[in-house]
N, C-alpha and C. Protein backbone atom coordinates (compact mmCIF):
# COMPACT_ATOMS: atom_id res chain seq x y z
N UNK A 1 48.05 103.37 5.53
CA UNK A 1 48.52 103.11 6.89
C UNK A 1 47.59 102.12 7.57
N UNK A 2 48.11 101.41 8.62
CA UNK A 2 47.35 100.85 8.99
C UNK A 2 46.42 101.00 10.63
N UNK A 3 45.32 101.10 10.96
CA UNK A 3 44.62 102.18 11.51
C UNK A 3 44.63 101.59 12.90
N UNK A 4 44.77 102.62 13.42
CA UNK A 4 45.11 102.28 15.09
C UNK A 4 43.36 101.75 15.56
N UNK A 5 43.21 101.25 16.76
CA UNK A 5 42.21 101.08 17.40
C UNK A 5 40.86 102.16 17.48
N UNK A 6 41.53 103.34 17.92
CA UNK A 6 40.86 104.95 17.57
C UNK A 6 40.35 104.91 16.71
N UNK A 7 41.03 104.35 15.38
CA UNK A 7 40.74 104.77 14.05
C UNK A 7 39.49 103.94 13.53
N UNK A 8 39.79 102.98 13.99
CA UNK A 8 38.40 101.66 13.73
C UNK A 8 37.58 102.13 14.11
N UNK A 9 37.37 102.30 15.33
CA UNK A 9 36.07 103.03 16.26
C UNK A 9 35.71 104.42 15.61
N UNK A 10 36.20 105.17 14.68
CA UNK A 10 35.71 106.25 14.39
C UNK A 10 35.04 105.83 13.04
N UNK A 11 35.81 104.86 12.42
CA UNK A 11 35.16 104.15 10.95
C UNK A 11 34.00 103.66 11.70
N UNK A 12 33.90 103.01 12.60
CA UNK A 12 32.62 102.30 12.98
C UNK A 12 31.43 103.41 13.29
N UNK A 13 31.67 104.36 13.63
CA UNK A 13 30.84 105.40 14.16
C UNK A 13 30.30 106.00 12.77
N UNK A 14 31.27 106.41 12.01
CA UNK A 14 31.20 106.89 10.78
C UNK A 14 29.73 105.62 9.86
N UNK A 15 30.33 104.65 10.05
CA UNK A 15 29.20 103.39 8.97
C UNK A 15 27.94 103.26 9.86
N UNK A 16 27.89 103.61 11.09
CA UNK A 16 26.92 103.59 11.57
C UNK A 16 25.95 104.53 11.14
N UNK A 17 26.54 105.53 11.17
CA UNK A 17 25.76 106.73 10.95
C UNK A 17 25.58 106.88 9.73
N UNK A 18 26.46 106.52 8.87
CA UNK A 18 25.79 106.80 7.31
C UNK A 18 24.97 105.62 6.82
N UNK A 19 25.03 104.29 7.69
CA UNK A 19 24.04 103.41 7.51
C UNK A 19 22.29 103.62 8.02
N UNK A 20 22.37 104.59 9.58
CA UNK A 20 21.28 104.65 9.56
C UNK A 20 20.39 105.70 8.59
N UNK A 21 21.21 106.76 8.44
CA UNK A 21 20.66 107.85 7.08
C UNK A 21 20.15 106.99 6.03
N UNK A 22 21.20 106.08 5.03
CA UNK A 22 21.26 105.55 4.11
C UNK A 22 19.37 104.36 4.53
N UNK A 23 19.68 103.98 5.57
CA UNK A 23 18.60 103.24 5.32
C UNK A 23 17.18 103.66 5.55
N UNK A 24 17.10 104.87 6.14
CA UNK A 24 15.95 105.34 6.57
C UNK A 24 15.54 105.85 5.27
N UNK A 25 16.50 106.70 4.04
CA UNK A 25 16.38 107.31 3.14
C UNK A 25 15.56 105.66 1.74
N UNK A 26 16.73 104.66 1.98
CA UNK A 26 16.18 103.91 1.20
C UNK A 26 14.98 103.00 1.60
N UNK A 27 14.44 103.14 2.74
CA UNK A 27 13.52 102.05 2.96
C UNK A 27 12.29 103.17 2.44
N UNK A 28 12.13 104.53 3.16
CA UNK A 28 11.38 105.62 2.85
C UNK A 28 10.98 105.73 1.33
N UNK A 29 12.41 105.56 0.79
CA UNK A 29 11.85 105.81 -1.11
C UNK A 29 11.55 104.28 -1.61
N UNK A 30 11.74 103.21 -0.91
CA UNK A 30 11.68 102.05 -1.19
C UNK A 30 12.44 101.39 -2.07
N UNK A 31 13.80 101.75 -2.60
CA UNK A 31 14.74 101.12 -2.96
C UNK A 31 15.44 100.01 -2.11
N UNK A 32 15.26 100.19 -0.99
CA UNK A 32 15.58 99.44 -0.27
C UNK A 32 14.42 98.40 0.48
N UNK A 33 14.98 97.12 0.50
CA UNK A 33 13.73 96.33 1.43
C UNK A 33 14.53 95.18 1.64
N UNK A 34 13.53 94.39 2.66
CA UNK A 34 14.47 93.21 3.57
C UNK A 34 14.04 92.35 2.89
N UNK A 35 14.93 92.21 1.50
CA UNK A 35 14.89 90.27 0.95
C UNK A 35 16.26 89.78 0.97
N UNK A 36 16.44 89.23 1.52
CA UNK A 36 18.00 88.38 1.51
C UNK A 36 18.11 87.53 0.77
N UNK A 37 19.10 87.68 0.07
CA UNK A 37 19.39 86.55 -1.67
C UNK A 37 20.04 85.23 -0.94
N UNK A 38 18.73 84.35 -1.40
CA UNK A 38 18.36 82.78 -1.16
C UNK A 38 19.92 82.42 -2.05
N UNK A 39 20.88 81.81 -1.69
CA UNK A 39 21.84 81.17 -2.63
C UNK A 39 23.01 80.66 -1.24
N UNK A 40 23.54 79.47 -2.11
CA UNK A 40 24.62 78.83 -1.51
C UNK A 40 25.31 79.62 -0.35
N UNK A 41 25.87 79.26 0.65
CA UNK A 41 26.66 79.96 1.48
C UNK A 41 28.19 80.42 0.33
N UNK A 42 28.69 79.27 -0.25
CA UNK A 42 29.64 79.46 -1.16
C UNK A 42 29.32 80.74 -2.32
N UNK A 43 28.43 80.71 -2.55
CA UNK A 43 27.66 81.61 -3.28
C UNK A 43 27.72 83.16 -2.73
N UNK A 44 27.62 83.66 -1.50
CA UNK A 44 27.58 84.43 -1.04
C UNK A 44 28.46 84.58 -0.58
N UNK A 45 29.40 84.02 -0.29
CA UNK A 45 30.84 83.99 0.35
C UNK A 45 31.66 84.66 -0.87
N UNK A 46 31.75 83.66 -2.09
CA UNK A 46 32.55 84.25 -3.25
C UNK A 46 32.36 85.60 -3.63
N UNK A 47 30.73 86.05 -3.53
CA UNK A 47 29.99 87.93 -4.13
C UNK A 47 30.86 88.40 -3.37
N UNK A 48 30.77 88.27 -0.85
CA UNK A 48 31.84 89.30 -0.54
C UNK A 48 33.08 89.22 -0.59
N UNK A 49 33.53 88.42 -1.65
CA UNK A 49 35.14 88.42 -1.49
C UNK A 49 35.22 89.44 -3.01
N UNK A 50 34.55 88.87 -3.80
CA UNK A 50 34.67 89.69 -5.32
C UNK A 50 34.24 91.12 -4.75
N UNK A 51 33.41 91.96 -3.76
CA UNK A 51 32.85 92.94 -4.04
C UNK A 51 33.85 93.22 -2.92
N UNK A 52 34.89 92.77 -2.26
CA UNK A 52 35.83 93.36 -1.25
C UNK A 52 36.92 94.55 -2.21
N UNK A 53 37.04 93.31 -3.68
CA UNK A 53 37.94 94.04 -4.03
C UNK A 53 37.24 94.84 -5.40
N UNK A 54 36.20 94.46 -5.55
CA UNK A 54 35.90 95.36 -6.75
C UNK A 54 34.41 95.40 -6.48
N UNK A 55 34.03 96.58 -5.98
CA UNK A 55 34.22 97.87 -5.81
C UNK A 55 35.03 98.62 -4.99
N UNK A 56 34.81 97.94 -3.95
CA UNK A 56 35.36 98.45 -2.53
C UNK A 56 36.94 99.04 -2.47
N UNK A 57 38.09 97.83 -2.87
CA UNK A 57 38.87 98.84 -2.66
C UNK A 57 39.71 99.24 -3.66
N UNK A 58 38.94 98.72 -5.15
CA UNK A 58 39.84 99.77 -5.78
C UNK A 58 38.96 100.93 -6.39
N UNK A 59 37.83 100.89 -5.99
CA UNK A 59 37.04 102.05 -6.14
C UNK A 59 37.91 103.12 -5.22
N UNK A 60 37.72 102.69 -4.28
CA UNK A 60 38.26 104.11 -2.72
C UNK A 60 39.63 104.06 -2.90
N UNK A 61 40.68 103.29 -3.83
CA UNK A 61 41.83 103.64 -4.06
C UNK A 61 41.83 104.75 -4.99
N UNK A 62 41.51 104.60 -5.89
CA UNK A 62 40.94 105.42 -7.32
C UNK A 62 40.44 106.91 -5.98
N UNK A 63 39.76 106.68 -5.84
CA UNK A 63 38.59 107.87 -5.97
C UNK A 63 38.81 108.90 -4.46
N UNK A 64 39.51 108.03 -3.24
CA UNK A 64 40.08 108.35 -2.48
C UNK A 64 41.80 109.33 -2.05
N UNK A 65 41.98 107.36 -2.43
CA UNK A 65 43.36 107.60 -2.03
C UNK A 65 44.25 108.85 -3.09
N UNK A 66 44.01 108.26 -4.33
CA UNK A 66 44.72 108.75 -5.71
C UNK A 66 44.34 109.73 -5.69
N UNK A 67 42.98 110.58 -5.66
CA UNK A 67 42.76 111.97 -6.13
C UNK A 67 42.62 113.02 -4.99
N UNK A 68 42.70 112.06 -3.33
CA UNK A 68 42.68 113.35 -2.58
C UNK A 68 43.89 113.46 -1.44
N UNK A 69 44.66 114.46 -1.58
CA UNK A 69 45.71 114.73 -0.85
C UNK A 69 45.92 113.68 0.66
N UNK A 70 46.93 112.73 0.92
CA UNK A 70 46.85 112.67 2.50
C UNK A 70 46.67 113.64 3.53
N UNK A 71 45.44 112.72 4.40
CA UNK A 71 45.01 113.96 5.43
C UNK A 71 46.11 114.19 6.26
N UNK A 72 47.23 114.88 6.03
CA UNK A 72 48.20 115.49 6.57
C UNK A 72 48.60 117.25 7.49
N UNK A 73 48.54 117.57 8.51
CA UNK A 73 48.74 119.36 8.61
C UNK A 73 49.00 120.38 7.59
N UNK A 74 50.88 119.30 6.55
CA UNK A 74 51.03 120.87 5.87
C UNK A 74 49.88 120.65 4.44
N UNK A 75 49.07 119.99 4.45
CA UNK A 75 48.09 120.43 3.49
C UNK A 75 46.25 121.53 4.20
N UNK A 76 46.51 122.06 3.40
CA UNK A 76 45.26 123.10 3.85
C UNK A 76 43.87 122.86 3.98
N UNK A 77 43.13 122.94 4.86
CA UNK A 77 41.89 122.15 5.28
C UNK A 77 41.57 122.78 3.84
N UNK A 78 41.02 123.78 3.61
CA UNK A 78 40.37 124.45 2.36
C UNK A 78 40.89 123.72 1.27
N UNK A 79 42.24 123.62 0.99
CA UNK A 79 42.46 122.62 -0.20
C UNK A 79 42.28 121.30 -0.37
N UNK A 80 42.27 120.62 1.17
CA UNK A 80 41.96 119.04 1.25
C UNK A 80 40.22 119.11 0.94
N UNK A 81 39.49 119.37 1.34
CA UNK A 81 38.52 119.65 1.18
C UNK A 81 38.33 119.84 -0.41
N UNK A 82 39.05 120.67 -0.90
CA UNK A 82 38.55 121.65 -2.72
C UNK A 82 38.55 119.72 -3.80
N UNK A 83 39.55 119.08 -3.02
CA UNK A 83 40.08 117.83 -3.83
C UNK A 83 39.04 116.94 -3.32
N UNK A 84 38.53 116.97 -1.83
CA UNK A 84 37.30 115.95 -1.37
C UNK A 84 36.61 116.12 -2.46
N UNK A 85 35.80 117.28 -2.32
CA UNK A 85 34.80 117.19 -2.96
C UNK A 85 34.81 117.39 -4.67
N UNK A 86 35.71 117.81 -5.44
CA UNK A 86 35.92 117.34 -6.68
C UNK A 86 35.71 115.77 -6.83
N UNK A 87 36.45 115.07 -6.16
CA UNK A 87 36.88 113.36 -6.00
C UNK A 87 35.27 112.87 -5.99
N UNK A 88 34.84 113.38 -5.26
CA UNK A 88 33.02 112.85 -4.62
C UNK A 88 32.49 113.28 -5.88
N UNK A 89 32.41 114.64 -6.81
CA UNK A 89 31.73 114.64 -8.18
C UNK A 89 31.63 113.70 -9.02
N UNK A 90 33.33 113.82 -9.16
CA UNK A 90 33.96 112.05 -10.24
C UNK A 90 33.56 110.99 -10.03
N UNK A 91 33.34 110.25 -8.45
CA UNK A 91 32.86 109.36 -7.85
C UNK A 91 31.45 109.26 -8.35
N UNK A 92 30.61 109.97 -8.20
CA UNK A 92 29.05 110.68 -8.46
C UNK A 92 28.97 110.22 -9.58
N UNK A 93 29.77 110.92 -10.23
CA UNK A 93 29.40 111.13 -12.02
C UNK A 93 29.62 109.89 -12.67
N UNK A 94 31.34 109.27 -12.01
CA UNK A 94 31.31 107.78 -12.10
C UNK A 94 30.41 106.71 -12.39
N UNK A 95 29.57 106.70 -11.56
CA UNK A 95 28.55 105.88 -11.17
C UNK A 95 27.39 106.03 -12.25
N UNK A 96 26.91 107.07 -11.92
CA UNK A 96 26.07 107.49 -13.65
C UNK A 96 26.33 107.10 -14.61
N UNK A 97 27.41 107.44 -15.15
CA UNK A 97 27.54 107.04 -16.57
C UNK A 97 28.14 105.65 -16.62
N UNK A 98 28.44 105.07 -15.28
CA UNK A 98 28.50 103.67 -15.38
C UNK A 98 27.34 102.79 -15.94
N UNK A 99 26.18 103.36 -15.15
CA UNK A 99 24.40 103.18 -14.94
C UNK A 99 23.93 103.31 -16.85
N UNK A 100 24.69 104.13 -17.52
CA UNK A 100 24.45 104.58 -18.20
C UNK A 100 25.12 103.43 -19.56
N UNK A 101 26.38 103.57 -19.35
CA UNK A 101 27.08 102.63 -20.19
C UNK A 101 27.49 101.06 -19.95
N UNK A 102 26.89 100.61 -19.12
CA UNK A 102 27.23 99.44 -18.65
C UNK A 102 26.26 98.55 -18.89
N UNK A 103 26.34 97.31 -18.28
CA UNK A 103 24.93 96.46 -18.36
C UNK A 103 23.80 96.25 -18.07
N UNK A 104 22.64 96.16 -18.85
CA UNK A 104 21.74 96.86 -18.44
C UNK A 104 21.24 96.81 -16.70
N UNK A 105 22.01 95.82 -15.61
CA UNK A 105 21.17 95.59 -14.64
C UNK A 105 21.75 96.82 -14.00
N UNK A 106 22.89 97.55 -13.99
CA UNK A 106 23.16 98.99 -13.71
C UNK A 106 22.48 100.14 -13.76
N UNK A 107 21.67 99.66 -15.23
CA UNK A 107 21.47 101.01 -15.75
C UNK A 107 19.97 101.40 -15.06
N UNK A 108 19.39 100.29 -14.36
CA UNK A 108 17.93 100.92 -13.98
C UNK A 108 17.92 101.31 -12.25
N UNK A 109 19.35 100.60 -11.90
CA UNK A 109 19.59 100.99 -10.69
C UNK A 109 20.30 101.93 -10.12
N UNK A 110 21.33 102.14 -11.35
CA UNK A 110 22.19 103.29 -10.67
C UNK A 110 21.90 104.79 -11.30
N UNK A 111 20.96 104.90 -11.89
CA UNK A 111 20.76 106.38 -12.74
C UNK A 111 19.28 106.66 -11.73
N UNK A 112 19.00 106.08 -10.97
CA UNK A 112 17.72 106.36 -10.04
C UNK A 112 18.48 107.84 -9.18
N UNK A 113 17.60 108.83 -8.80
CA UNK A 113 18.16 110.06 -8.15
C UNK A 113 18.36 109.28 -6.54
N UNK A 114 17.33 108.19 -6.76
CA UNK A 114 17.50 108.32 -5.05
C UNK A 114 18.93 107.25 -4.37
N UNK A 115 18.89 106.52 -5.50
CA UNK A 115 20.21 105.61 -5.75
C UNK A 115 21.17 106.72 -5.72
N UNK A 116 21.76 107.75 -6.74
CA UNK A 116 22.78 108.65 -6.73
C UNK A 116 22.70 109.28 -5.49
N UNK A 117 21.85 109.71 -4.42
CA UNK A 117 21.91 110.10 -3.54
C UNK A 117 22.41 109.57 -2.36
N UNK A 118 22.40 107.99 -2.50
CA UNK A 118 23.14 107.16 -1.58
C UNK A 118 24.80 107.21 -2.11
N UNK A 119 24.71 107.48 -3.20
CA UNK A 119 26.14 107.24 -3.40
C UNK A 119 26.75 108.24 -3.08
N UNK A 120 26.28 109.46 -3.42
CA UNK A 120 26.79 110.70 -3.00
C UNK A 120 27.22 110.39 -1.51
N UNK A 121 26.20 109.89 -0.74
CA UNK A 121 26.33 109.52 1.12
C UNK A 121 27.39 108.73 1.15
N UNK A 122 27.78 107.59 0.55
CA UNK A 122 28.40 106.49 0.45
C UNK A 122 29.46 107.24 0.65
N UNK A 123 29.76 108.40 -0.27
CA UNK A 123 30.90 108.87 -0.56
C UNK A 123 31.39 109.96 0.23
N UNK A 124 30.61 110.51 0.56
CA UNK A 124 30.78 111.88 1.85
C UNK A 124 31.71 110.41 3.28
N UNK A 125 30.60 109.62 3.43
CA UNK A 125 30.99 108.90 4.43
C UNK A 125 32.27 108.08 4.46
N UNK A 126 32.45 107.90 2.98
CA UNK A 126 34.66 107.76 3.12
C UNK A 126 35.26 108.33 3.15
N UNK A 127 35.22 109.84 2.58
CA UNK A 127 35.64 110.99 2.71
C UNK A 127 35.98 111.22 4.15
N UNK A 128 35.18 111.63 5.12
CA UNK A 128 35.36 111.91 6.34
C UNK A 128 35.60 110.54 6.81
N UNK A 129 35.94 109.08 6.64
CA UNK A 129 36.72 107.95 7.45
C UNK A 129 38.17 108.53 6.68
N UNK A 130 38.15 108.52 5.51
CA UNK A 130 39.75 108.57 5.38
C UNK A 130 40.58 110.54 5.89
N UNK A 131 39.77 111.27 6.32
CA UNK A 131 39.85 112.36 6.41
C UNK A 131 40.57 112.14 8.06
N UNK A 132 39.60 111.45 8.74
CA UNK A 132 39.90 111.15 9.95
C UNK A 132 40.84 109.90 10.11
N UNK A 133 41.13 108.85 9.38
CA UNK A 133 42.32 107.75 9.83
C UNK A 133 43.11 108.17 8.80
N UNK A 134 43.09 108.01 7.54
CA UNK A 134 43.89 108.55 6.38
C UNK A 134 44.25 107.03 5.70
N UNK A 135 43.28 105.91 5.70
CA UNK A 135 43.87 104.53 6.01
C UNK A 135 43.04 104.21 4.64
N UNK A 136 43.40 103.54 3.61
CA UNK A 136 42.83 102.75 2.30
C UNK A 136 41.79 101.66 3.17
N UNK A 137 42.10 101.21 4.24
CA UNK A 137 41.70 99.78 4.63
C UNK A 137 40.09 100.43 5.50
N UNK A 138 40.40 101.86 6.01
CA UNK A 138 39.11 101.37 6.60
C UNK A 138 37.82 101.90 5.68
N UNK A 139 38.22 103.22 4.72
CA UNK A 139 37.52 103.21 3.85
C UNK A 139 37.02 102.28 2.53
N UNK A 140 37.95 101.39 2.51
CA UNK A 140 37.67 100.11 1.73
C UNK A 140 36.47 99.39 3.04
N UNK A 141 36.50 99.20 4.11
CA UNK A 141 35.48 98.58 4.65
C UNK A 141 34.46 99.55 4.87
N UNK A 142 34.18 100.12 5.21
CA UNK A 142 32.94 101.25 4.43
C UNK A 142 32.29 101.35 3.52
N UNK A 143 32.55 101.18 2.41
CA UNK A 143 32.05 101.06 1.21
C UNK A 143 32.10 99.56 0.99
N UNK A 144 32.49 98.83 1.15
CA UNK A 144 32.28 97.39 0.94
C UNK A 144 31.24 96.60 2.14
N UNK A 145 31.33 97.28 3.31
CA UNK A 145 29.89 97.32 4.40
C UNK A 145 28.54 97.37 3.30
N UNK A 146 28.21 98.62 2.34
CA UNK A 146 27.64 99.30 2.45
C UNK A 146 27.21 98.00 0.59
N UNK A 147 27.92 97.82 0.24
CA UNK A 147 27.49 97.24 -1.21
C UNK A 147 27.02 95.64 -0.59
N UNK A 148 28.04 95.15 -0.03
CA UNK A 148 27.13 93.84 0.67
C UNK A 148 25.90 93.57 1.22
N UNK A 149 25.87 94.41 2.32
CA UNK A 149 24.42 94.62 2.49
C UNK A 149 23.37 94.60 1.84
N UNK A 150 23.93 95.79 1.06
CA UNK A 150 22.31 95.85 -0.18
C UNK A 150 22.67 94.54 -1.11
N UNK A 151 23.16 94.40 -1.36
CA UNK A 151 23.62 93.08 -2.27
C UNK A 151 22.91 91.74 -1.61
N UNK A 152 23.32 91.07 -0.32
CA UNK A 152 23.08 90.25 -0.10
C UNK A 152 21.59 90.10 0.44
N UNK A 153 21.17 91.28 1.48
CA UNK A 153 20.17 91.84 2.59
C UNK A 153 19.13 92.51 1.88
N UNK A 154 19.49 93.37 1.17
CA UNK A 154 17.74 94.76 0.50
C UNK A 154 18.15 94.44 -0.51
N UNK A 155 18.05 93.39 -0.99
CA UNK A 155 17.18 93.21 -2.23
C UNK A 155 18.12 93.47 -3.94
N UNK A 156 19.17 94.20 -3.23
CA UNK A 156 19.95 94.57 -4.45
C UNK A 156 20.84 93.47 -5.54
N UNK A 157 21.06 92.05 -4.92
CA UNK A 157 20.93 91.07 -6.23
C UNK A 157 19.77 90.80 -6.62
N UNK A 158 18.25 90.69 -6.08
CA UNK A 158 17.09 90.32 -7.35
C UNK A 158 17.10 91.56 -7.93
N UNK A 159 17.57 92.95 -7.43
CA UNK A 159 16.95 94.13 -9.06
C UNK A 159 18.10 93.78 -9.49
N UNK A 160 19.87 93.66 -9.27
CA UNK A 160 20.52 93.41 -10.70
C UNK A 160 19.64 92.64 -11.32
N UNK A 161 19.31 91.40 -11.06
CA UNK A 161 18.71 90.08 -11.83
C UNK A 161 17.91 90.26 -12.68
N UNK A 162 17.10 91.17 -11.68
CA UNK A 162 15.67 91.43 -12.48
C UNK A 162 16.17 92.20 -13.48
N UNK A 163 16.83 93.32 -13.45
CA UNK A 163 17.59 93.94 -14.52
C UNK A 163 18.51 93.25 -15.61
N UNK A 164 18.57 91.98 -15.50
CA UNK A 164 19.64 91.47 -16.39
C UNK A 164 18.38 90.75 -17.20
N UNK A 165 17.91 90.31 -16.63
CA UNK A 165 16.47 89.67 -16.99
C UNK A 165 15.48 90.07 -17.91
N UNK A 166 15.54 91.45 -17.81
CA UNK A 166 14.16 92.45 -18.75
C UNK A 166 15.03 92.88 -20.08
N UNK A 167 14.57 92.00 -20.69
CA UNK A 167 14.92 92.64 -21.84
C UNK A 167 14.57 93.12 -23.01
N UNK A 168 13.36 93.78 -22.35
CA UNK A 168 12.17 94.58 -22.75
C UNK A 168 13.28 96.20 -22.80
N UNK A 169 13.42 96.46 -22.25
CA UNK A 169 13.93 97.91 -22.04
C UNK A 169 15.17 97.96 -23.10
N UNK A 170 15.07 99.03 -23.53
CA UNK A 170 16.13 99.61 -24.71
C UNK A 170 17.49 99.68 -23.68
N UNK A 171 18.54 100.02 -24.38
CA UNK A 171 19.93 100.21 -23.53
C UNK A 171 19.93 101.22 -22.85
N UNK A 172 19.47 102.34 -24.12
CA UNK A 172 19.38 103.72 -23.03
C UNK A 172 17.96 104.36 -22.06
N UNK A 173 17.16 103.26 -21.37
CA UNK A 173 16.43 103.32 -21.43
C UNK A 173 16.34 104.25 -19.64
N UNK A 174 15.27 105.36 -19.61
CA UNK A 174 15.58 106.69 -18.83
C UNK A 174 14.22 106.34 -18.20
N UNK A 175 13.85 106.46 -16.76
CA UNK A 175 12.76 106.17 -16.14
C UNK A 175 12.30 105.06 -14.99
N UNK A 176 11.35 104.71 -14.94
CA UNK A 176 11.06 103.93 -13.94
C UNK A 176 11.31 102.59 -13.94
């Protein structure tokens, strides 16, 4: 659907708030820090258009829309909920064994506890936008807020890089 005015303003409230958690948590463990990736405007323009649609919204189509009931009355808070949070495991677990089976610049970033712990947040925090508008679009901007940032802003294209880069480390390689 497409989200009334209300609905924006509650997504906005919603990214606010899981942005300031998210960043207090990552600057604290230091996954997070203020380097902004030096590259072309074109350059950075093309990452948020590619990361609009992949992760952003066909991740929260997948993991949202598809596996958790529309936030509708005749469905049961207790059962909308039983499917949230199943959806948020898969999402979770997703990500891991992405970290896990994917290339290596994944694998040193996304199997970190304190990394899975943002995602877990990431994911509580679409949960309750699409809980409250019921809209693909604003939880697609939520989670696509939230990967740009670190992408472009803390630092999160030099560790892919640096991660694509080391190729010292085994595939399955578990640790720091």
């Amino acid at each position: 659907t497409l989200p009334s005015a209300w609905q924006w303003l509650t997504t906005l409230g919603i990214l606010l708030g899981f942005g300031a958690i998210a960043l207090a948590l990552g600057f604290a463990q230091g996954i997070l820090q203020w380097n902004p990736w030096q590259a072309p405007w074109y350059r950075q323009l093309g990452l948020l258009l590619k990361l609009l649609i992949i992760p952003a919204l066909v991740q929260e189509y997948v993991f949202r829309v598809l596996m958790i009931p529309y936030p509708k009355d005749w469905v049961p808070v207790w059962n909308w909920w039983a499917w949230a949070l199943l959806a948020l495991g898969i999402f979770v677990g997703y990500h891991a064994l992405q970290g896990r089976l994917s290339q290596r610049s994944q694998l040193t970033v996304s199997t970190q506890p304190i990394w899975l712990t943002l995602i877990t947040l990431l994911g509580l925090a679409c949960i309750l936008t699409y809980r409250f508008t019921g809209s693909l679009w604003t939880i697609t901007i939520v989670h696509w807020g939230f990967v740009s940032v670190w992408r472009l802003l803390l630092g999160g294209q030099q560790q892919l890089q640096r991660a694509r880069n080391d190729r010292s480390k085994p595939l399955f390689y578990i640790g720091k």
